[in-house]
N, C-alpha and C. Protein backbone atom coordinates (compact mmCIF):
# COMPACT_ATOMS: atom_id res chain seq x y z
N UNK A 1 1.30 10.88 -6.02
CA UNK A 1 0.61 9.91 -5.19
C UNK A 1 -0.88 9.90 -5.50
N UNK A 2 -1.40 11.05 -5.84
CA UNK A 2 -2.87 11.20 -6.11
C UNK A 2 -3.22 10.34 -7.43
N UNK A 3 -2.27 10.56 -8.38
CA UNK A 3 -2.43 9.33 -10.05
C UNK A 3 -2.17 7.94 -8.84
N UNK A 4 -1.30 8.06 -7.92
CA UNK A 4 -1.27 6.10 -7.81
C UNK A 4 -2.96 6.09 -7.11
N UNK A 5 -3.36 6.45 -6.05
CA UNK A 5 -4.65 6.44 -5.78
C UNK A 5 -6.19 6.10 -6.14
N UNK A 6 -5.54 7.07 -6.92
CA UNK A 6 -6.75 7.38 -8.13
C UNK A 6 -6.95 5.91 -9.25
N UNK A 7 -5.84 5.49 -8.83
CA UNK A 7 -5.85 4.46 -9.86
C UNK A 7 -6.27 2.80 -9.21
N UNK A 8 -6.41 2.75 -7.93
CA UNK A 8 -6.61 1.89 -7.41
C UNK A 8 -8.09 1.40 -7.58
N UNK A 9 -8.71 0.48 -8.19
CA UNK A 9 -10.24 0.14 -8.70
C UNK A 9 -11.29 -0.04 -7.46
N UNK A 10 -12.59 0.35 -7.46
CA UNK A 10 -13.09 0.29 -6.45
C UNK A 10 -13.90 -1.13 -6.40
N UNK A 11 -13.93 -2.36 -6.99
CA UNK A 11 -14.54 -3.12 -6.31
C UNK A 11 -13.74 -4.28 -6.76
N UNK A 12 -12.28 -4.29 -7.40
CA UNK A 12 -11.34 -5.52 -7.17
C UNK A 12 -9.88 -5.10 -6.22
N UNK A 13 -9.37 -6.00 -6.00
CA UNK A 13 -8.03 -6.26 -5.43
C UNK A 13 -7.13 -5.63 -6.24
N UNK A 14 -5.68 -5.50 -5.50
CA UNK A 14 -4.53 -5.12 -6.10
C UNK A 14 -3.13 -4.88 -4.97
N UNK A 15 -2.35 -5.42 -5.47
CA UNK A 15 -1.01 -5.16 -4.89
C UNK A 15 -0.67 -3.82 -5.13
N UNK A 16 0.47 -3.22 -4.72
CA UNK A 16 1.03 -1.78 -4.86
C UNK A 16 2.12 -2.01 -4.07
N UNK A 17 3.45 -1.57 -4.60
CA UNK A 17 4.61 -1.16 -4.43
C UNK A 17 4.78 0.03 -4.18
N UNK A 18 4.89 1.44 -3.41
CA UNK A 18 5.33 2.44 -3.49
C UNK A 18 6.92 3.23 -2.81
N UNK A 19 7.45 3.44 -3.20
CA UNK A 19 8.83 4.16 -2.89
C UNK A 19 8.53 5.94 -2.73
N UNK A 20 8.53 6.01 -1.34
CA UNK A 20 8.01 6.79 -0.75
C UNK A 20 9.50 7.62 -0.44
N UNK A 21 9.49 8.75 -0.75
CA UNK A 21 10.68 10.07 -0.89
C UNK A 21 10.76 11.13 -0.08
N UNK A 22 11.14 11.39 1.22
CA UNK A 22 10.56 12.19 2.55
C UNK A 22 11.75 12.69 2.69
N UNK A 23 11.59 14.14 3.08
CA UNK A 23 12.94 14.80 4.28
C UNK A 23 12.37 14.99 5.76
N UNK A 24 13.31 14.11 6.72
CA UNK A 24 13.51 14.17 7.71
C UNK A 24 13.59 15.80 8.59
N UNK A 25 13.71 15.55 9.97
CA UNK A 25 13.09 17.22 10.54
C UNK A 25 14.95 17.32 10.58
N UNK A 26 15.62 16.43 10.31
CA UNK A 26 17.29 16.92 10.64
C UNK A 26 17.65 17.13 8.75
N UNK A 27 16.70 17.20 7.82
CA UNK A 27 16.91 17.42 6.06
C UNK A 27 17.40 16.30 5.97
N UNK A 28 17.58 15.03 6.14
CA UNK A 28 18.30 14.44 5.43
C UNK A 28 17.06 13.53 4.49
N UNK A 29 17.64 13.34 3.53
CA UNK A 29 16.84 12.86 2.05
C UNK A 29 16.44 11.37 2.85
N UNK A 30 15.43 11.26 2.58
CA UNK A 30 15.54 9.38 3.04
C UNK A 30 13.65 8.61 1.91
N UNK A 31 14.13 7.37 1.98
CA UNK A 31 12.78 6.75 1.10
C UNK A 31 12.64 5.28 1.72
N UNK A 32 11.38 5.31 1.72
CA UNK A 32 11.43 3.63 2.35
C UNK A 32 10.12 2.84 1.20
N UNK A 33 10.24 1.57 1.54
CA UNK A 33 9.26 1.18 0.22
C UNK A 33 8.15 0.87 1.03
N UNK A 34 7.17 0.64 0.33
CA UNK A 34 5.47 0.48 1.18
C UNK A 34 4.87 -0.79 0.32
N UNK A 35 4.36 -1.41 1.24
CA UNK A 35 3.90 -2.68 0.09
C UNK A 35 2.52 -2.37 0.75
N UNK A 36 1.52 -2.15 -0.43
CA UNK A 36 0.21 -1.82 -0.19
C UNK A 36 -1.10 -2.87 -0.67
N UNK A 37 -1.38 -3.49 0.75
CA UNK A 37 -2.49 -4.59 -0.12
C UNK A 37 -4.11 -3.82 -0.52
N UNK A 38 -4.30 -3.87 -1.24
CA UNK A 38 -5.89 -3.06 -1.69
C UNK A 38 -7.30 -4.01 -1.63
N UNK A 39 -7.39 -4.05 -1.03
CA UNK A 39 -8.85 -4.94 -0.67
C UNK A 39 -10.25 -4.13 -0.23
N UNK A 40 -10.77 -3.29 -1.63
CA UNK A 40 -11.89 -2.77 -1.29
C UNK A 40 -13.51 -3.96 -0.33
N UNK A 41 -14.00 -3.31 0.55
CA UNK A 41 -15.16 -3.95 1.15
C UNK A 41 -15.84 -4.58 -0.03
N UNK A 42 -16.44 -4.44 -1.14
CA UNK A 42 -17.24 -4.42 -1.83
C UNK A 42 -16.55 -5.41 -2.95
N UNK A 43 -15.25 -6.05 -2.50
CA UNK A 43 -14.81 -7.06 -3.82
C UNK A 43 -15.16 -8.26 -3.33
N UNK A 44 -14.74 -9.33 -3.93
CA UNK A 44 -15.85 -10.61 -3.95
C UNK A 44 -14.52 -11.53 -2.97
N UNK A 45 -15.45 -12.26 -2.31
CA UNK A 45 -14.67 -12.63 -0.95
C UNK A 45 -13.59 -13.82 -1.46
N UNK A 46 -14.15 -14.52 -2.42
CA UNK A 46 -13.15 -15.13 -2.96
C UNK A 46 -11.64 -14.71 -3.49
N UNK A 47 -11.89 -13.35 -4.28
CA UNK A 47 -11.01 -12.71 -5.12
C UNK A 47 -9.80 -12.29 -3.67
N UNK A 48 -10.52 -11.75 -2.19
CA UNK A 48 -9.84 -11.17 -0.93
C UNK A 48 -9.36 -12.29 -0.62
N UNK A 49 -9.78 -14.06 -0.51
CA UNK A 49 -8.83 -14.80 0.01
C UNK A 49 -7.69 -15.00 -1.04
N UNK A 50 -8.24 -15.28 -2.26
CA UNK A 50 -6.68 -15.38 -3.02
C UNK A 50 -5.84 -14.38 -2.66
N UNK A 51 -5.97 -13.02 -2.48
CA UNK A 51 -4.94 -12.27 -2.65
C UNK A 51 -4.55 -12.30 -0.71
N UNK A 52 -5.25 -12.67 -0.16
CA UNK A 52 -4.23 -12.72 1.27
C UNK A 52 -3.72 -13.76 1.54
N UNK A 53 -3.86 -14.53 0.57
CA UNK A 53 -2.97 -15.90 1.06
C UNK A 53 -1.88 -15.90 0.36
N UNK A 54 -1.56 -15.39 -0.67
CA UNK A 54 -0.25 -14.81 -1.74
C UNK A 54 0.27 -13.37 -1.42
N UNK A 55 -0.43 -12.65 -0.46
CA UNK A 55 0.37 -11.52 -0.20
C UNK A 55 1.88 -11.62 0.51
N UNK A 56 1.92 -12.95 1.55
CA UNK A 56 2.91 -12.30 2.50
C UNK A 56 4.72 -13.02 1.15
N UNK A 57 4.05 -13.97 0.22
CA UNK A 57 5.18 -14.26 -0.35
C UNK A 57 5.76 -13.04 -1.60
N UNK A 58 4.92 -12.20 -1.72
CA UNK A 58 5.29 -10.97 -2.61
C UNK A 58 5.91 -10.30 -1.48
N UNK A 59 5.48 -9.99 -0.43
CA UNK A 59 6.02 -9.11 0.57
C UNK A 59 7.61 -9.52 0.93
N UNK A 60 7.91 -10.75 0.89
CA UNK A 60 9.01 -11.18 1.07
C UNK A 60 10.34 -11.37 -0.43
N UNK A 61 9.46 -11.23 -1.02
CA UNK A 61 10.56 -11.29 -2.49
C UNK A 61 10.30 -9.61 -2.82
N UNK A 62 10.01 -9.25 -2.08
CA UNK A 62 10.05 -7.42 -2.38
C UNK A 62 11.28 -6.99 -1.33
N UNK A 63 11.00 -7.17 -0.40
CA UNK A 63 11.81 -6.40 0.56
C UNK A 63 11.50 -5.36 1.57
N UNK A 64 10.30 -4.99 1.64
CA UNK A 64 9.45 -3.82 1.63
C UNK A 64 9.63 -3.20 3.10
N UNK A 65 9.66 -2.31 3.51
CA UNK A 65 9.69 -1.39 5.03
C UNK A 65 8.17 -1.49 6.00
N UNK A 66 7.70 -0.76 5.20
CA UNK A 66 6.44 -1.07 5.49
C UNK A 66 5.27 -1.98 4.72
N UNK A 67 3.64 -2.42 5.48
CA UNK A 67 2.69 -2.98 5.11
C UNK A 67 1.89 -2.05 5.14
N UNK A 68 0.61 -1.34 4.36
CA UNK A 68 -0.46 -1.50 4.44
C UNK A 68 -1.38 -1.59 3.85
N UNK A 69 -2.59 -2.62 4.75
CA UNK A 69 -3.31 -2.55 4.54
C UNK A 69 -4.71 -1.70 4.00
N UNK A 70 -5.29 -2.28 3.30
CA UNK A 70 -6.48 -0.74 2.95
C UNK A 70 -7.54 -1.54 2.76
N UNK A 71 -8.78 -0.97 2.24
CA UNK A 71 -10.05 -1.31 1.81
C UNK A 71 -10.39 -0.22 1.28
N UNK A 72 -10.61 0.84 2.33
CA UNK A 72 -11.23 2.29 1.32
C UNK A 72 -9.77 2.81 1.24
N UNK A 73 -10.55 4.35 0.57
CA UNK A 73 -9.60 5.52 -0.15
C UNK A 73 -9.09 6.37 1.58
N UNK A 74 -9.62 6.11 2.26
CA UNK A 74 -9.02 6.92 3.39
C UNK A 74 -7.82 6.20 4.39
N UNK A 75 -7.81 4.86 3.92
CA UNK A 75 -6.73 3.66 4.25
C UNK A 75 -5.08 4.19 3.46
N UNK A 76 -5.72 4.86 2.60
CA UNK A 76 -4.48 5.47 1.65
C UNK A 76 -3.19 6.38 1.72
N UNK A 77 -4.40 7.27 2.22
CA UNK A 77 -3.93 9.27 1.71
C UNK A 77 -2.31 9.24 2.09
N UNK A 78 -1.30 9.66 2.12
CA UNK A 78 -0.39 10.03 1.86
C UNK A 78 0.09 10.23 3.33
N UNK A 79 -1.15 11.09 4.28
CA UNK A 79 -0.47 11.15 5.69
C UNK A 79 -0.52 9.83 6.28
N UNK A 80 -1.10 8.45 5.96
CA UNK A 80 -0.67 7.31 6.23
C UNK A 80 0.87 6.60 6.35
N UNK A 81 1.14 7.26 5.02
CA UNK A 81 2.36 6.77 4.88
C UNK A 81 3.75 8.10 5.59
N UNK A 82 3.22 9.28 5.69
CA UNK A 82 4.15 9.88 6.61
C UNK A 82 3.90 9.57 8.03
N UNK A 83 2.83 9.01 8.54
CA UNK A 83 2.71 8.46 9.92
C UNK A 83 4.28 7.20 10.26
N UNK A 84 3.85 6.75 9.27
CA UNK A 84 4.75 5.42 9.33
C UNK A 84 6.49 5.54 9.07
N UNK A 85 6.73 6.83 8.45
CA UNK A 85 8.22 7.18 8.57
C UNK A 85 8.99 7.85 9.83
């Protein structure tokens, strides 16, 4: 998760898909998918409306469990996405 992170650019946009791989407090194996929109503060406001006006039709030809949203690197970290399972 730290390479997908790390890889997210700090002053453009980007979609993200992640398939997230967790054991439950009863062990059972389980994964749900995360559709992650990346909209750092600092990208150009134009570049943030294109990509929120085309997000929710990727979101729907994905399939996805969860949304989130981000801007910074702390929108991210990993206990985000175990909050949400």
């Amino acid at each position: 998760y730290d390479d997908f992170t790390n890889s997210l650019p700090e002053s453009d946009c980007r979609y993200a898909v992640y398939d997230f791989d967790f054991v439950t407090e009863d062990f059972c194996q389980k994964s749900k998918i995360f559709f992650i929109a990346w909209a750092p503060d600092v990208c150009r406001v134009r570049t943030k409306m294109l990509y929120a006006s085309s997000k929710d039709r990727f979101k729907h030809e994905l399939d996805v469990h969860h949304e989130i949203q981000a801007s910074d690197a702390s929108e991210v970290v990993i206990e985000k996405l175990k909050e949400r399972t």
